[in-house]
PDB file of N, CA and C in Angstrom:
ATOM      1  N   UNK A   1       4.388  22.776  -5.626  1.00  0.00           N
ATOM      2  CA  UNK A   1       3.395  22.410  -4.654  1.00  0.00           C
ATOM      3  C   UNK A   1       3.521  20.912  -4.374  1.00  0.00           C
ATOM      4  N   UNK A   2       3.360  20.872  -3.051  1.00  0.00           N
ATOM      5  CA  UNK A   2       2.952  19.437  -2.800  1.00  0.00           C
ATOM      6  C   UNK A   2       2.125  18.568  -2.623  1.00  0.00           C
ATOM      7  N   UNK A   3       1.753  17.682  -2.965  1.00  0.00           N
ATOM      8  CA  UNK A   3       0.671  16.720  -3.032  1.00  0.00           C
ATOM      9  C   UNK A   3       0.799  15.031  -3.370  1.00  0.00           C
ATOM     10  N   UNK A   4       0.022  14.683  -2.285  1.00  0.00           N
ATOM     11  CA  UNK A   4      -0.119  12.994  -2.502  1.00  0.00           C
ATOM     12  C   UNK A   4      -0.677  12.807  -3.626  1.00  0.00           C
ATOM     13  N   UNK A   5      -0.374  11.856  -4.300  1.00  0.00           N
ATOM     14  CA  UNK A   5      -0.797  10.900  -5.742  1.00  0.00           C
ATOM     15  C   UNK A   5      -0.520   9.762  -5.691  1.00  0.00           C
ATOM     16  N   UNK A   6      -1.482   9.328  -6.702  1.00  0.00           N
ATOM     17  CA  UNK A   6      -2.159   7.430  -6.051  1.00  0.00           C
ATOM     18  C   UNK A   6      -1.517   6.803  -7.348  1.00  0.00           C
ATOM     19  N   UNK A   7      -0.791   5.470  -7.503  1.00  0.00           N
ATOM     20  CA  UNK A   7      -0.902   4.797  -8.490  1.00  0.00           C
ATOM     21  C   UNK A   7      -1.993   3.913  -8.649  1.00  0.00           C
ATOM     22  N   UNK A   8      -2.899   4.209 -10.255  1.00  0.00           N
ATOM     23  CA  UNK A   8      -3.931   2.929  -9.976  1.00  0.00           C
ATOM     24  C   UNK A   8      -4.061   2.715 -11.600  1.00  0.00           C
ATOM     25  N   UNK A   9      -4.495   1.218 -12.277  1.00  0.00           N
ATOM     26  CA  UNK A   9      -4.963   1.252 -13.249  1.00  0.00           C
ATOM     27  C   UNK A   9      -5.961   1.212 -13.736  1.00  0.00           C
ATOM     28  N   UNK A  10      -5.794   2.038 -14.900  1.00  0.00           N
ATOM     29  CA  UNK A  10      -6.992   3.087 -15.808  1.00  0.00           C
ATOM     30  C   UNK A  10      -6.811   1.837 -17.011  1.00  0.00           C
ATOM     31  N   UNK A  11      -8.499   1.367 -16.509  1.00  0.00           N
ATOM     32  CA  UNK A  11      -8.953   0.500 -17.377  1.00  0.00           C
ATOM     33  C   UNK A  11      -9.411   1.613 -18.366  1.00  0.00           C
ATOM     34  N   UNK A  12      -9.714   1.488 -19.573  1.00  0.00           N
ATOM     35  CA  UNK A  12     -10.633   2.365 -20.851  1.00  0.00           C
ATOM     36  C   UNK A  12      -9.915   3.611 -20.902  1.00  0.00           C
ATOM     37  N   UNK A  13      -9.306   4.288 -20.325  1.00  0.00           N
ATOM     38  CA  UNK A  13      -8.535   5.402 -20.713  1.00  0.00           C
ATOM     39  C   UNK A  13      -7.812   5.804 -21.741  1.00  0.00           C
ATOM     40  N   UNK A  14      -7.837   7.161 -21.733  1.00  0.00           N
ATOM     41  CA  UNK A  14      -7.206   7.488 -23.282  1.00  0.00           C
ATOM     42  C   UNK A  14      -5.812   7.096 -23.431  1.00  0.00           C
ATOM     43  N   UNK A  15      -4.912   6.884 -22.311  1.00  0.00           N
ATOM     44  CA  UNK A  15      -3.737   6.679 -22.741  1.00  0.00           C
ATOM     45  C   UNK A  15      -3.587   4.788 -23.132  1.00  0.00           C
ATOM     46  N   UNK A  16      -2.477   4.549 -24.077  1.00  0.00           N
ATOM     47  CA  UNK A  16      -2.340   3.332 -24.026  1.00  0.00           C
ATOM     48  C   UNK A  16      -1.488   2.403 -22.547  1.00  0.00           C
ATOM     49  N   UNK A  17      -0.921   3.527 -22.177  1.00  0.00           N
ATOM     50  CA  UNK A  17      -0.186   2.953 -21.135  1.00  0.00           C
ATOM     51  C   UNK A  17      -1.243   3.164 -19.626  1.00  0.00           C
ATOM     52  N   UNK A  18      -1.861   1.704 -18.929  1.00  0.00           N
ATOM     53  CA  UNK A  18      -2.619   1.516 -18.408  1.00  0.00           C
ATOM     54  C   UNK A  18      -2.631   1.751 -16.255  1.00  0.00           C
ATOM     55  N   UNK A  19      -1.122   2.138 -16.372  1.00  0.00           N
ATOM     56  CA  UNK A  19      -0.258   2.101 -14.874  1.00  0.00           C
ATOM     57  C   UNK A  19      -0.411   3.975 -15.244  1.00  0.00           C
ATOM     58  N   UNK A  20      -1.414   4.607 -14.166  1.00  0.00           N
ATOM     59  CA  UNK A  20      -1.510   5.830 -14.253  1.00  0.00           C
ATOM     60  C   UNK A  20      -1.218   6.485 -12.948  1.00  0.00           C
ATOM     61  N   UNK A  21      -1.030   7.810 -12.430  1.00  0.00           N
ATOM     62  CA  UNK A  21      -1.083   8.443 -11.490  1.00  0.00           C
ATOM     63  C   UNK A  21      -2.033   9.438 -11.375  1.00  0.00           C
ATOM     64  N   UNK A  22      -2.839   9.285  -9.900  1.00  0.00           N
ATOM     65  CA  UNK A  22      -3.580  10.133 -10.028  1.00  0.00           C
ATOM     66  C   UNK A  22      -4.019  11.545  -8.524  1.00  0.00           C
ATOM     67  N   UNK A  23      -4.198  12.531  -8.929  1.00  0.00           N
ATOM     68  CA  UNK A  23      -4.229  13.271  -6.887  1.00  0.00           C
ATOM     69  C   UNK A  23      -5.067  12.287  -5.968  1.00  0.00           C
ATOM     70  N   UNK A  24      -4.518  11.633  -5.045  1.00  0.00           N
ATOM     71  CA  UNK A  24      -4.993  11.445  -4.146  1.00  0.00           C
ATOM     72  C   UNK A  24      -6.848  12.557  -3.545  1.00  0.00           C
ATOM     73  N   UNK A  25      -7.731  11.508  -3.270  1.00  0.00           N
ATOM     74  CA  UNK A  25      -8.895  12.377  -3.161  1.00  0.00           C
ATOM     75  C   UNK A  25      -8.709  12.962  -1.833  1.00  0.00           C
ATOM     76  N   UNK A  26      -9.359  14.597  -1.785  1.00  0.00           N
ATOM     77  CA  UNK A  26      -9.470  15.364  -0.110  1.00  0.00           C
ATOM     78  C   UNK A  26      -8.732  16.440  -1.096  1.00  0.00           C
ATOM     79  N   UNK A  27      -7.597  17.070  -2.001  1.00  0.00           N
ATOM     80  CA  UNK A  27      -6.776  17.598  -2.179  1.00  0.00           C
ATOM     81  C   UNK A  27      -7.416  18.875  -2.736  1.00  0.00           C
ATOM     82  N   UNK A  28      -6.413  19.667  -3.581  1.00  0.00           N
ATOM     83  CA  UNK A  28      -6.605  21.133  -4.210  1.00  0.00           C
ATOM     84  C   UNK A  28      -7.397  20.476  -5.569  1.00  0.00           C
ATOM     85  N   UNK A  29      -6.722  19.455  -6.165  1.00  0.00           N
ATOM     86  CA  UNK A  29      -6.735  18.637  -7.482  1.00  0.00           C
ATOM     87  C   UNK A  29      -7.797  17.440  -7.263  1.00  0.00           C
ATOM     88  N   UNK A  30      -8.926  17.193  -7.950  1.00  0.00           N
ATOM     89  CA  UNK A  30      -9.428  16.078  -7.863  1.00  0.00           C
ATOM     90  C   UNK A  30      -8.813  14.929  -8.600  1.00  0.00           C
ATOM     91  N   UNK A  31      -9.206  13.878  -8.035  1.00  0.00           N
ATOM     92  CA  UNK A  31      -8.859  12.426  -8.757  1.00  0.00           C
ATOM     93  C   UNK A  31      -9.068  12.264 -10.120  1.00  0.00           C
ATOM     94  N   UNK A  32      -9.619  13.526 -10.759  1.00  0.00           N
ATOM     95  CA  UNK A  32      -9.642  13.425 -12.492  1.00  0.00           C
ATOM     96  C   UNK A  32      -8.706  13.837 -13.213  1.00  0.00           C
ATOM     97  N   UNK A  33      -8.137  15.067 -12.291  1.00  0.00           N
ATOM     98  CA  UNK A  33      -6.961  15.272 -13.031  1.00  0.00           C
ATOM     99  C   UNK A  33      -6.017  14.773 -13.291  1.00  0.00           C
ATOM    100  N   UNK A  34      -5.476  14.861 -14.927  1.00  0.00           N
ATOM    101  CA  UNK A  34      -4.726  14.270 -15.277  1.00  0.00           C
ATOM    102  C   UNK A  34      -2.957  14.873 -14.913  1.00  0.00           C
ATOM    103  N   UNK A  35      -1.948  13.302 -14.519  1.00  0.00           N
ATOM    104  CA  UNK A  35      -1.295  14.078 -13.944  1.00  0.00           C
ATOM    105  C   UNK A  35       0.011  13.230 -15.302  1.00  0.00           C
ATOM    106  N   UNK A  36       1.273  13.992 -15.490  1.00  0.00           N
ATOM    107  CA  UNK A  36       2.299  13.466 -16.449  1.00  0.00           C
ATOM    108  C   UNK A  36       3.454  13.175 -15.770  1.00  0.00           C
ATOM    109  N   UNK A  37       4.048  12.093 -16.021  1.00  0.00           N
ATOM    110  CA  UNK A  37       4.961  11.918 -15.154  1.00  0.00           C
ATOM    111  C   UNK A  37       5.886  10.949 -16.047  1.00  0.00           C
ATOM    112  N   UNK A  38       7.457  10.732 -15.130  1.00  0.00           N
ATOM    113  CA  UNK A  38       8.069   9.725 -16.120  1.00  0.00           C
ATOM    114  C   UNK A  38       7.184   8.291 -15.664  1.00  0.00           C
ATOM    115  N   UNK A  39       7.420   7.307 -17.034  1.00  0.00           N
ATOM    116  CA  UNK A  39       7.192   5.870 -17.309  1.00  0.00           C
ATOM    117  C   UNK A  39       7.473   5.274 -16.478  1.00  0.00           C
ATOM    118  N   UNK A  40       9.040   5.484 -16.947  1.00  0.00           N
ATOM    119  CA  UNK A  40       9.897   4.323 -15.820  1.00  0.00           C
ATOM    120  C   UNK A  40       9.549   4.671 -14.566  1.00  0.00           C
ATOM    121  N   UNK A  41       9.628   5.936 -13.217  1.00  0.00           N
ATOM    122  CA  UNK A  41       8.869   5.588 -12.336  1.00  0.00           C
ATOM    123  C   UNK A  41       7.493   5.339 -12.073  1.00  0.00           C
ATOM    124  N   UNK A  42       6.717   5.392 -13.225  1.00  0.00           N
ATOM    125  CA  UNK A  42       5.726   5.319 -12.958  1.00  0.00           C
ATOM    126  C   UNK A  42       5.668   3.685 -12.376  1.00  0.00           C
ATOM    127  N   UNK A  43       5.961   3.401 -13.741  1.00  0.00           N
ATOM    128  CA  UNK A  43       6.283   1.582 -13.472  1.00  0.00           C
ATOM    129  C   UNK A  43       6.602   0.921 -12.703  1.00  0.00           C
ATOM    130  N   UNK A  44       7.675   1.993 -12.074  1.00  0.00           N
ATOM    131  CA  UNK A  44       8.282   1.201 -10.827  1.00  0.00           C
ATOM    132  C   UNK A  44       7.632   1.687  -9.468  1.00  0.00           C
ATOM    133  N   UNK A  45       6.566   1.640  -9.475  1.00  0.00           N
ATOM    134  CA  UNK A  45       5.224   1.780  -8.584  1.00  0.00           C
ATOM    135  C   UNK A  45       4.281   1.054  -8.567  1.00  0.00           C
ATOM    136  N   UNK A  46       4.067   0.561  -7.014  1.00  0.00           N
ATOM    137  CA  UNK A  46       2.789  -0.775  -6.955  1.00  0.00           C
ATOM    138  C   UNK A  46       1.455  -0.157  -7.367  1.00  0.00           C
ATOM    139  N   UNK A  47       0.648  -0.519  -7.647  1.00  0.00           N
ATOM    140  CA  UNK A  47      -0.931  -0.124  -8.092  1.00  0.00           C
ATOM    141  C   UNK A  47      -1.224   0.038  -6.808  1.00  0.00           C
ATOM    142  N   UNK A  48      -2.170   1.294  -6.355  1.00  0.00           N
ATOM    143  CA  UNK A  48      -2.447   1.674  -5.192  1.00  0.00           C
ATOM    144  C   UNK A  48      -1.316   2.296  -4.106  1.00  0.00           C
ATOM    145  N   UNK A  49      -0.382   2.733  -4.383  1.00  0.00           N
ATOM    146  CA  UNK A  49       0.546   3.213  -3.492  1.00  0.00           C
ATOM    147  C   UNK A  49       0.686   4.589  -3.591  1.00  0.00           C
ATOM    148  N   UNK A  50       0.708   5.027  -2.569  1.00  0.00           N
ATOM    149  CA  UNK A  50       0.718   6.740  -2.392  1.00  0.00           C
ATOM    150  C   UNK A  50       2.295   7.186  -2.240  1.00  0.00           C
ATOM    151  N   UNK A  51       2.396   8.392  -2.979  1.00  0.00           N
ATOM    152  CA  UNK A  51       3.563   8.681  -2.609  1.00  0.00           C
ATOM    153  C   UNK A  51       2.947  10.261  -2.508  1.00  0.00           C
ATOM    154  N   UNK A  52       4.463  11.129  -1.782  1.00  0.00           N
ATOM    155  CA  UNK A  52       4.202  12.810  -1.638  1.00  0.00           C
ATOM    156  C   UNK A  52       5.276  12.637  -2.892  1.00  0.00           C
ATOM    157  N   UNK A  53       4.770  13.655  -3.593  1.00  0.00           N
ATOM    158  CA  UNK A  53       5.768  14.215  -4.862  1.00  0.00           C
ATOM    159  C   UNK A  53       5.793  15.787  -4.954  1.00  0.00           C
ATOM    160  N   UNK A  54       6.231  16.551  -5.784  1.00  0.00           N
ATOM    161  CA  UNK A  54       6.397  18.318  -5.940  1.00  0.00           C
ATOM    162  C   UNK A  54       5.589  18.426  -7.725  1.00  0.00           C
ATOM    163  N   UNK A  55       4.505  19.126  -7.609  1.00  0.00           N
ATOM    164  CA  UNK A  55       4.178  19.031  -8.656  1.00  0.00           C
ATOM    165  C   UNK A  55       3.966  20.290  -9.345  1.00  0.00           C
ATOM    166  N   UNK A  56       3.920  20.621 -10.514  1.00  0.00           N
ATOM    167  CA  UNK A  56       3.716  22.173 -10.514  1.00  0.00           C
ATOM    168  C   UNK A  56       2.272  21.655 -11.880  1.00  0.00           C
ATOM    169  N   UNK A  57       1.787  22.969 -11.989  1.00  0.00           N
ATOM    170  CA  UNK A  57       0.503  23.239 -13.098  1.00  0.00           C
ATOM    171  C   UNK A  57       1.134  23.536 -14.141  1.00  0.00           C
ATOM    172  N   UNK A  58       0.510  22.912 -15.494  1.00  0.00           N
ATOM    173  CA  UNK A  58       0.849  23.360 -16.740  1.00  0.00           C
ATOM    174  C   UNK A  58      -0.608  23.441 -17.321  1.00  0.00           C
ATOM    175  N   UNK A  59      -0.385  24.761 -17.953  1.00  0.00           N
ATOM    176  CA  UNK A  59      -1.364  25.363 -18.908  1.00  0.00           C
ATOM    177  C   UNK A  59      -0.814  25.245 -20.243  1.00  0.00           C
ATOM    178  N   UNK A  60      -1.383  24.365 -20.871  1.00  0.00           N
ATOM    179  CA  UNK A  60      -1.369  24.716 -22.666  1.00  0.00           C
ATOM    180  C   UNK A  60      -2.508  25.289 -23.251  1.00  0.00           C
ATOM    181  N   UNK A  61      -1.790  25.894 -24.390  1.00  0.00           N
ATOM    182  CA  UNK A  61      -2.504  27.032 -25.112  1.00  0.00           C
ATOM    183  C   UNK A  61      -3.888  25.808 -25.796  1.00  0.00           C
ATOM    184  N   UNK A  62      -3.481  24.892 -25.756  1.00  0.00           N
ATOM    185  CA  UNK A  62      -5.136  23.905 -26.500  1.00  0.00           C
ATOM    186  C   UNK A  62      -5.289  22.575 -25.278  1.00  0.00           C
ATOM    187  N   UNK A  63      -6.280  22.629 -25.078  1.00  0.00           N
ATOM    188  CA  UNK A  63      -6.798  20.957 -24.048  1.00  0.00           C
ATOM    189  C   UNK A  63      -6.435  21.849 -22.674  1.00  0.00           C
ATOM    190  N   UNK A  64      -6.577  20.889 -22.108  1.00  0.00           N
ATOM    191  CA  UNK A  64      -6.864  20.940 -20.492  1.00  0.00           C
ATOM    192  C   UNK A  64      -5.600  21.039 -19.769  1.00  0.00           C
ATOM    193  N   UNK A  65      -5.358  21.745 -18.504  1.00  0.00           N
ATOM    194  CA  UNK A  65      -4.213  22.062 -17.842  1.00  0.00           C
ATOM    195  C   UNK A  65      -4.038  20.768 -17.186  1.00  0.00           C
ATOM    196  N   UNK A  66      -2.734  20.211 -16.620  1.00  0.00           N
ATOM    197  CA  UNK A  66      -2.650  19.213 -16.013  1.00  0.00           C
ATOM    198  C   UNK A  66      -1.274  19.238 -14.978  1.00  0.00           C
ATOM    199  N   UNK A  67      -0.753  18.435 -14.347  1.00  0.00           N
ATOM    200  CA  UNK A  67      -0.192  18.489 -13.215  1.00  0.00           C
ATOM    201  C   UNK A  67       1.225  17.647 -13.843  1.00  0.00           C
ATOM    202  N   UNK A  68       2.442  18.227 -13.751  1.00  0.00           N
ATOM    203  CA  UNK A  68       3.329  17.350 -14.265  1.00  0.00           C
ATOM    204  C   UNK A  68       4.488  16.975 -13.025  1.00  0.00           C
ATOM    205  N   UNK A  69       5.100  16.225 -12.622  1.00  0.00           N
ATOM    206  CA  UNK A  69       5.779  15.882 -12.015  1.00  0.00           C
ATOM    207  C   UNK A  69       7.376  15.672 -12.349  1.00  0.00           C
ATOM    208  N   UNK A  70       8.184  16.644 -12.182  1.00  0.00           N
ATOM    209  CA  UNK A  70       9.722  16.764 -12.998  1.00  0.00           C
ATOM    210  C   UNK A  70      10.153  15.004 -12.720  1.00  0.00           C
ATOM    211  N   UNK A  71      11.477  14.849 -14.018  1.00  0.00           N
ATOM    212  CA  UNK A  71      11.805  13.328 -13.624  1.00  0.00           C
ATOM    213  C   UNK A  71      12.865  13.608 -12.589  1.00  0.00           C
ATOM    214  N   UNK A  72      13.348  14.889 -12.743  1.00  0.00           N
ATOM    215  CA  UNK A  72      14.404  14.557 -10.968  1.00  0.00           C
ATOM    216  C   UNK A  72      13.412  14.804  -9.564  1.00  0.00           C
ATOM    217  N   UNK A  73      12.256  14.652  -9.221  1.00  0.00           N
ATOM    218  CA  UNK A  73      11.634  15.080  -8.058  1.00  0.00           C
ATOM    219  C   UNK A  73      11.634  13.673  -7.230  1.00  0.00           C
ATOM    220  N   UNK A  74      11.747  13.639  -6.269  1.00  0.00           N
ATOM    221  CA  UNK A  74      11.876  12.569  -5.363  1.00  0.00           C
ATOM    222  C   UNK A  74      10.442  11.864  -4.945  1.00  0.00           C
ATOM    223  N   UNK A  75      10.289  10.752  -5.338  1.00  0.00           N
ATOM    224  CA  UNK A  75       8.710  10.239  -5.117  1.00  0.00           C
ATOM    225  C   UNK A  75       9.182   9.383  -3.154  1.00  0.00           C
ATOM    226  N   UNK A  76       8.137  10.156  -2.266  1.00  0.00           N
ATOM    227  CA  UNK A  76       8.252   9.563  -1.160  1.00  0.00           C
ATOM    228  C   UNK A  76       6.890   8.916  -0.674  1.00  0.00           C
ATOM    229  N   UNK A  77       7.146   7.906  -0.773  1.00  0.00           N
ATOM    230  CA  UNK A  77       6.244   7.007   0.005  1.00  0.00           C
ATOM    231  C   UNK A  77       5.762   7.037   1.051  1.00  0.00           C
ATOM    232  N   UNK A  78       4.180   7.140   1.280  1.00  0.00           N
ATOM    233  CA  UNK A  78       3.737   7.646   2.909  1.00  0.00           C
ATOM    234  C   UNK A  78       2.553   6.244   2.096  1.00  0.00           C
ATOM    235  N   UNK A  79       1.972   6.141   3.668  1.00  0.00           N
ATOM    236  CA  UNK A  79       0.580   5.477   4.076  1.00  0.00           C
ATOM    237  C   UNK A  79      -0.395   6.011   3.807  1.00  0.00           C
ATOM    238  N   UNK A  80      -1.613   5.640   4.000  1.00  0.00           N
ATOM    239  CA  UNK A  80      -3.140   6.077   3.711  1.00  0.00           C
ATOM    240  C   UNK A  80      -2.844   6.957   4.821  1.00  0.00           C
ATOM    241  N   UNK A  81      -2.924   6.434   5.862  1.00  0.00           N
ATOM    242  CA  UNK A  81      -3.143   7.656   7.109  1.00  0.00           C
ATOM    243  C   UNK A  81      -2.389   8.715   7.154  1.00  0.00           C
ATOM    244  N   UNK A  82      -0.758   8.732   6.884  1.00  0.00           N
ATOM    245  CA  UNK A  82      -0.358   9.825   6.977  1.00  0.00           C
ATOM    246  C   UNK A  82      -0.328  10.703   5.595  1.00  0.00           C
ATOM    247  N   UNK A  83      -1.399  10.007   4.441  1.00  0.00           N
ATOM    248  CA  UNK A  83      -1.755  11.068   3.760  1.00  0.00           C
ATOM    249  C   UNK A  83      -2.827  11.792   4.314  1.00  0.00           C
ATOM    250  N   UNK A  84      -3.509  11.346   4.666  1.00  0.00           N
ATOM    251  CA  UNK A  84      -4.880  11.643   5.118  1.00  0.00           C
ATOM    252  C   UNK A  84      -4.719  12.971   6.207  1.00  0.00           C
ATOM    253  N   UNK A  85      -3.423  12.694   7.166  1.00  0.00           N
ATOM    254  CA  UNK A  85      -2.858  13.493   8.017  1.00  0.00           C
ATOM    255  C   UNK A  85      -2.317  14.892   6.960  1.00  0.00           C
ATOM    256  N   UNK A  86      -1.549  14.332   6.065  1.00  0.00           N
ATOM    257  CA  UNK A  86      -0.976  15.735   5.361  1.00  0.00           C
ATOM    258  C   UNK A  86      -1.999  16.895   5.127  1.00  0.00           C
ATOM    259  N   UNK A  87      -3.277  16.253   4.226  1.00  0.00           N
ATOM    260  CA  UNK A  87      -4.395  16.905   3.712  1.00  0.00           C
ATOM    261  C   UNK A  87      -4.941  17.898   4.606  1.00  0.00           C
ATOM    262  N   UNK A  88      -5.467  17.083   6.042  1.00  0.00           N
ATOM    263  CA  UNK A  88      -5.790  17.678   7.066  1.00  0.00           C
ATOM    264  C   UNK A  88      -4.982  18.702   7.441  1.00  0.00           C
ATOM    265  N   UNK A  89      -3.898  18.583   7.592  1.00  0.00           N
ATOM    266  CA  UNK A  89      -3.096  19.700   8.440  1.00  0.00           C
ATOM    267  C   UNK A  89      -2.750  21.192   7.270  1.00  0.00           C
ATOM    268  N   UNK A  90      -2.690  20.522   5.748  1.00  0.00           N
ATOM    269  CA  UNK A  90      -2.565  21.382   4.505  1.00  0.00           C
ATOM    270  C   UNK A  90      -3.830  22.496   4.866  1.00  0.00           C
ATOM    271  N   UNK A  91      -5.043  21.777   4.916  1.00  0.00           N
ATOM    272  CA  UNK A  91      -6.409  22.391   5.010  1.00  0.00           C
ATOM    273  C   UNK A  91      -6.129  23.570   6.285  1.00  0.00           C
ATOM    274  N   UNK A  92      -5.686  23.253   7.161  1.00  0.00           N
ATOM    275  CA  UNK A  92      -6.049  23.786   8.414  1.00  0.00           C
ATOM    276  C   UNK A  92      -4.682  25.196   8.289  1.00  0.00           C
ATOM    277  N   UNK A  93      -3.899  24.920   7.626  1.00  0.00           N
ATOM    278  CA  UNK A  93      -2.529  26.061   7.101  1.00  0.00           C
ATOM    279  C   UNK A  93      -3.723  27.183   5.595  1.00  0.00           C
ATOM    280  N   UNK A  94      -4.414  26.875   5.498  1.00  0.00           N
ATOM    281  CA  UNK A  94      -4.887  27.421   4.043  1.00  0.00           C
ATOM    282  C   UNK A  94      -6.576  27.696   4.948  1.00  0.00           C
ATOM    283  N   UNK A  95      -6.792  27.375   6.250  1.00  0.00           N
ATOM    284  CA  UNK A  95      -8.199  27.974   6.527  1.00  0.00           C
ATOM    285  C   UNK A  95      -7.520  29.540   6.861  1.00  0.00           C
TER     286      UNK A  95
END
């Protein structure tokens, strides 16, 4: 599946590493869910920048399901607006 995700930092969060990714808000996924991804791109992402990525659901048998992002998936960079555009047009394919 596809979906926009935001880089932003997670002050007080459980992880030690503070450069997080998170669903873009409007989506299937709210902005709480936690999403796993590699480091190194994470890192190599400005705070606040949206990209479209391919994400699939993982269910573990203990804790909470979360959204992982493979390390070969291509992170593409879009704008506020033409996320905002994706969401919209996603919504209107799924009414």
């Amino acid at each position: 599946m596809e979906l926009i995700v935001e880089i932003f930092y997670d002050v007080g969060g459980r992880s030690s590493h503070k450069k997080r990714v998170r669903p873009f808000p409007g989506q299937t996924y709210s902005p709480s869910y936690r999403v796993w991804c590699s480091k190194a791109l994470r890192e190599s992402k400005g705070i606040g920048s949206l990209h479209m990525v391919r994400v699939s659901l993982v269910h573990q048998p203990q804790g909470d399901p979360y959204l992982r992002i493979g390390v070969d998936e291509p992170w593409i960079a879009v704008s506020e607006n033409d996320a905002r555009q994706f969401i919209v047009a996603r919504k209107k394919c799924n009414a």
